[in-house]
N, C-alpha and C. Protein backbone atom coordinates (compact mmCIF):
# COMPACT_ATOMS: atom_id res chain seq x y z
N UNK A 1 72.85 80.80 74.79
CA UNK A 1 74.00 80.02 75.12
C UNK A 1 75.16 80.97 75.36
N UNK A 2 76.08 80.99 76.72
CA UNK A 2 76.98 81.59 77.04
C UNK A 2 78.51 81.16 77.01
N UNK A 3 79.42 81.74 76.15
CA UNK A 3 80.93 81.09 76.39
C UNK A 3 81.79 82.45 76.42
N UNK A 4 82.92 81.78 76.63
CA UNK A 4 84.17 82.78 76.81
C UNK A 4 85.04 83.01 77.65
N UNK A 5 84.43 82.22 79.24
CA UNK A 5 85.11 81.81 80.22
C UNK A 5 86.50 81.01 80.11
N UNK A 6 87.59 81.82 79.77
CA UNK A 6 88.99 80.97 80.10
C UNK A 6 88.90 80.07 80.86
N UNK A 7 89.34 78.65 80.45
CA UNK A 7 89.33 77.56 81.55
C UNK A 7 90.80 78.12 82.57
N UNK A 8 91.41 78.51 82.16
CA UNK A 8 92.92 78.70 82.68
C UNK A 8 93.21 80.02 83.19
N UNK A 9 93.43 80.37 84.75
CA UNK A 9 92.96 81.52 85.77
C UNK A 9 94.35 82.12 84.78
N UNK A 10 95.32 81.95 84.49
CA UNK A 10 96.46 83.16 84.01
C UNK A 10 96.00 83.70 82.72
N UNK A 11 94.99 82.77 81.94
CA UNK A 11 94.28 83.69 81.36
C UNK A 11 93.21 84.47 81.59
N UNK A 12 92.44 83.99 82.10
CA UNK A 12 91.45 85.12 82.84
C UNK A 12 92.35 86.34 83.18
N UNK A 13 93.12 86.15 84.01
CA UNK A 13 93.94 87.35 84.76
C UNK A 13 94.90 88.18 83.81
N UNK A 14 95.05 87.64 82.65
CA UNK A 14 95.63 88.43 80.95
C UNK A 14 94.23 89.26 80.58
N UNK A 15 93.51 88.78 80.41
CA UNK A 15 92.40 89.28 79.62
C UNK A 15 91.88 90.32 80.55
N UNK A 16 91.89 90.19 81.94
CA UNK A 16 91.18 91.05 82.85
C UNK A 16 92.19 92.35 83.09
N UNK A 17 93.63 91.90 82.63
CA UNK A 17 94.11 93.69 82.70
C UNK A 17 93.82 93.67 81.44
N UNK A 18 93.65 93.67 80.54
CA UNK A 18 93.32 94.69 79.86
C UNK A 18 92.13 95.44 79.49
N UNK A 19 91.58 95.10 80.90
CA UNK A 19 90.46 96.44 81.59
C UNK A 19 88.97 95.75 80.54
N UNK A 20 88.04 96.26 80.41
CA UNK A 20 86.71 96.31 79.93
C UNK A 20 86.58 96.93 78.82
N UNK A 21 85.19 96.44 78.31
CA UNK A 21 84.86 97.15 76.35
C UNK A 21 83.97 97.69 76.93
N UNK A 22 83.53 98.66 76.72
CA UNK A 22 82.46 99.99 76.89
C UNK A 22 81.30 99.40 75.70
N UNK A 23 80.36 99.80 76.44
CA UNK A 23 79.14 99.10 75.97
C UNK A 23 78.74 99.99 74.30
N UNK A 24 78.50 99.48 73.52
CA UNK A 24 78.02 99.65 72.44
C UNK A 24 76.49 100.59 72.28
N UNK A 25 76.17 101.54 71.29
CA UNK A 25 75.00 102.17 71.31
C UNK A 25 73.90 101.31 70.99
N UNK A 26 72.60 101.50 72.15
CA UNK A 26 71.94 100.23 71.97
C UNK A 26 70.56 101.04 70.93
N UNK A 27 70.86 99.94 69.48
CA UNK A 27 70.14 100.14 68.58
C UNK A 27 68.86 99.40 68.19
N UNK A 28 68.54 98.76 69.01
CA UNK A 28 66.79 97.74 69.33
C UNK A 28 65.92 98.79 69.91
N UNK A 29 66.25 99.69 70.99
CA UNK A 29 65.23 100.71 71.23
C UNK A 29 63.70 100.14 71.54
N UNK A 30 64.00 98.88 72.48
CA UNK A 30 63.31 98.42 73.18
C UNK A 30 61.88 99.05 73.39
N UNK A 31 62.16 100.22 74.34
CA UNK A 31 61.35 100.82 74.81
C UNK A 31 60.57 102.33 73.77
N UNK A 32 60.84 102.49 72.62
CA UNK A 32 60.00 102.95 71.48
C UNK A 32 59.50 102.20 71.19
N UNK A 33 59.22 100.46 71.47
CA UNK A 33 58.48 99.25 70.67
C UNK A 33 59.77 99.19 69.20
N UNK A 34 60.73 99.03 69.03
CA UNK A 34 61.52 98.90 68.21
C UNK A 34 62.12 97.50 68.05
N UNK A 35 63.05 97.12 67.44
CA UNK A 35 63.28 95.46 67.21
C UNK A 35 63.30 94.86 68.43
N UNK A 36 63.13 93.58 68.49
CA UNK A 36 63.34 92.63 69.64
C UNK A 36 64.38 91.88 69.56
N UNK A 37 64.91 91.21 70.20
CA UNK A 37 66.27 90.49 70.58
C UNK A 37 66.20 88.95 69.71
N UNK A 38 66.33 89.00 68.64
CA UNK A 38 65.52 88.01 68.14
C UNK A 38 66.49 86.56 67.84
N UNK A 39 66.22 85.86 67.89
CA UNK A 39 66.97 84.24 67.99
C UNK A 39 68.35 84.29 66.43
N UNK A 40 69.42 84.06 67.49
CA UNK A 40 70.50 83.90 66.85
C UNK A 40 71.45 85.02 66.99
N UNK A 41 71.07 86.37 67.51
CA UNK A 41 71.68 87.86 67.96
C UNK A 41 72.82 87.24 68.86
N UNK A 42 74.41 87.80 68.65
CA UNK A 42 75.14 87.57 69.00
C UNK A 42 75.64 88.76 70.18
N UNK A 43 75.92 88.86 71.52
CA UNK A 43 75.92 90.03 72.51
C UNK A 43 76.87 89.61 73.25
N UNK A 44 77.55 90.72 73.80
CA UNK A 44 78.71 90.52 75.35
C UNK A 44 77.86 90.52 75.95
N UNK A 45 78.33 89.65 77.19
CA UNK A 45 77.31 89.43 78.01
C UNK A 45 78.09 90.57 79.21
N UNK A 46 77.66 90.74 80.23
CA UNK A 46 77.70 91.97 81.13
C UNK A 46 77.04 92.30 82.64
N UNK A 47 77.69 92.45 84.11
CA UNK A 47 77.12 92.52 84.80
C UNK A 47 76.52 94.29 85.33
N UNK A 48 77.09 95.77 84.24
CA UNK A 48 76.56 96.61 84.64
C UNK A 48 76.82 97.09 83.16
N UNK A 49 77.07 98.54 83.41
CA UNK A 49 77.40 99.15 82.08
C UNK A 49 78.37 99.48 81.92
N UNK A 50 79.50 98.84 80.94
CA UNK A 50 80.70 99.16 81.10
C UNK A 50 81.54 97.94 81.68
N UNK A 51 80.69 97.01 81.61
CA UNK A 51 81.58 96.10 82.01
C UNK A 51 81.95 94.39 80.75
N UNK A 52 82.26 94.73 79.88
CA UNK A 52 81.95 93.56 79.47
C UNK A 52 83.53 93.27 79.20
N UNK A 53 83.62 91.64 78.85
CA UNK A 53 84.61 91.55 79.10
C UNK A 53 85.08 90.21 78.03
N UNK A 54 85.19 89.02 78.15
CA UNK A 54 85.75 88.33 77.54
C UNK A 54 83.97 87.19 77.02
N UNK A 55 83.30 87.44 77.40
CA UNK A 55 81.76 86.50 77.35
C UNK A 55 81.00 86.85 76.24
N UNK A 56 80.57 85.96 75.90
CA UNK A 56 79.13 86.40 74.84
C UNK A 56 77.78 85.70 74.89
N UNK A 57 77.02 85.84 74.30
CA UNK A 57 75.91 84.93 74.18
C UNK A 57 75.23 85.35 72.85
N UNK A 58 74.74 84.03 72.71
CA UNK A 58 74.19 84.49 71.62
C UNK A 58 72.35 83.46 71.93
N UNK A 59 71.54 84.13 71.30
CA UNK A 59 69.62 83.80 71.67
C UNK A 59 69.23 82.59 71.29
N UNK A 60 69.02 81.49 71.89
CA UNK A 60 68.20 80.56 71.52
C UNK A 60 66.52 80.53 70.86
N UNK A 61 66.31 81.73 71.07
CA UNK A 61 64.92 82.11 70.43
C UNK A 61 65.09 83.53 70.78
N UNK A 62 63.45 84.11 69.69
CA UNK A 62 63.25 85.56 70.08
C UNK A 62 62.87 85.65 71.65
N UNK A 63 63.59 86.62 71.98
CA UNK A 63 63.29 86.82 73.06
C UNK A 63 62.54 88.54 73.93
N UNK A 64 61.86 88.19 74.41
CA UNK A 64 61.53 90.16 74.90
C UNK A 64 62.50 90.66 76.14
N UNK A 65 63.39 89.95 76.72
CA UNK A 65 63.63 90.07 78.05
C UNK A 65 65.31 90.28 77.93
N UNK A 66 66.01 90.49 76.82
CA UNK A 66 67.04 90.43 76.19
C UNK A 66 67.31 91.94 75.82
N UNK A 67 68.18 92.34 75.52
CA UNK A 67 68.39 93.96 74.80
C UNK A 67 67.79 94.92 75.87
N UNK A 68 67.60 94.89 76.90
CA UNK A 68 66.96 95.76 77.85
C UNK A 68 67.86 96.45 78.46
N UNK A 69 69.51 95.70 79.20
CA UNK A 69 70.24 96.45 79.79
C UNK A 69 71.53 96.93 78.64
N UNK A 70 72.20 97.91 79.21
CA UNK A 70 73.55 98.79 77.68
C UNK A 70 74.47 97.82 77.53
N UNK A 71 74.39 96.60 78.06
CA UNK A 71 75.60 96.33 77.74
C UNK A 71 74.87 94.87 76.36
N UNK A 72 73.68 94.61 76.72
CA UNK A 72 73.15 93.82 75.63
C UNK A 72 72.84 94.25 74.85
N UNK A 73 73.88 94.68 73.53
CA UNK A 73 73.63 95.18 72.13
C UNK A 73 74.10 93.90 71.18
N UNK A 74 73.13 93.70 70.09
CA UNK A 74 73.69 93.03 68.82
C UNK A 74 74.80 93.16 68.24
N UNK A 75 75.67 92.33 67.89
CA UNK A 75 76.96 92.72 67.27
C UNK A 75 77.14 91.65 66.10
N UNK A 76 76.03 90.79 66.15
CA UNK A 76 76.22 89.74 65.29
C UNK A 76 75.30 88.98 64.92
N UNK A 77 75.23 87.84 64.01
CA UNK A 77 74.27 87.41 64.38
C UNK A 77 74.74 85.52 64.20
N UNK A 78 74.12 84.77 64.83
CA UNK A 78 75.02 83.00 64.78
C UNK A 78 73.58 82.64 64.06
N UNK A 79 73.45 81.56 62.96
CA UNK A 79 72.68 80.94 62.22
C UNK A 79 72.62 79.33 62.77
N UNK A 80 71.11 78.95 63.91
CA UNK A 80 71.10 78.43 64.38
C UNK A 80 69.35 77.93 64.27
């Protein structure tokens, strides 16, 4: 599930100068076979690296297809 989208463009356009959060060190390590993205992981959501911005999501289930790109790191977790 994804939120964070300002309904109101003068906020979007507040939040957007003050530029992007730099992606977090990604500690799942996917690709050693290391944790999986597992249901309830709270993440900025992100269209490259380096771009995240006012969005999050957090997992409706474990997922394998999750934690793969830098900007999908755990930061939390929602009890769901």
């Amino acid at each position: 599930a994804q939120f964070g989208v300002p309904g109101d463009p003068a906020t979007t356009r507040l939040w957007d100068s003050k530029g992007q959060i730099p992606d977090d060190h990604q500690w799942l390590d996917l690709e050693k076979g290391g944790k999986k993205f597992k249901k309830g992981y709270l993440s900025f959501a992100g269209a490259a690296p380096n771009t995240r911005k006012t969005e999050l999501f957090f997992a409706l289930s474990d997922s394998a297809h999750l934690g793969k790109s830098p900007w999908e790191v755990p930061i939390g977790h929602v009890a769901v």
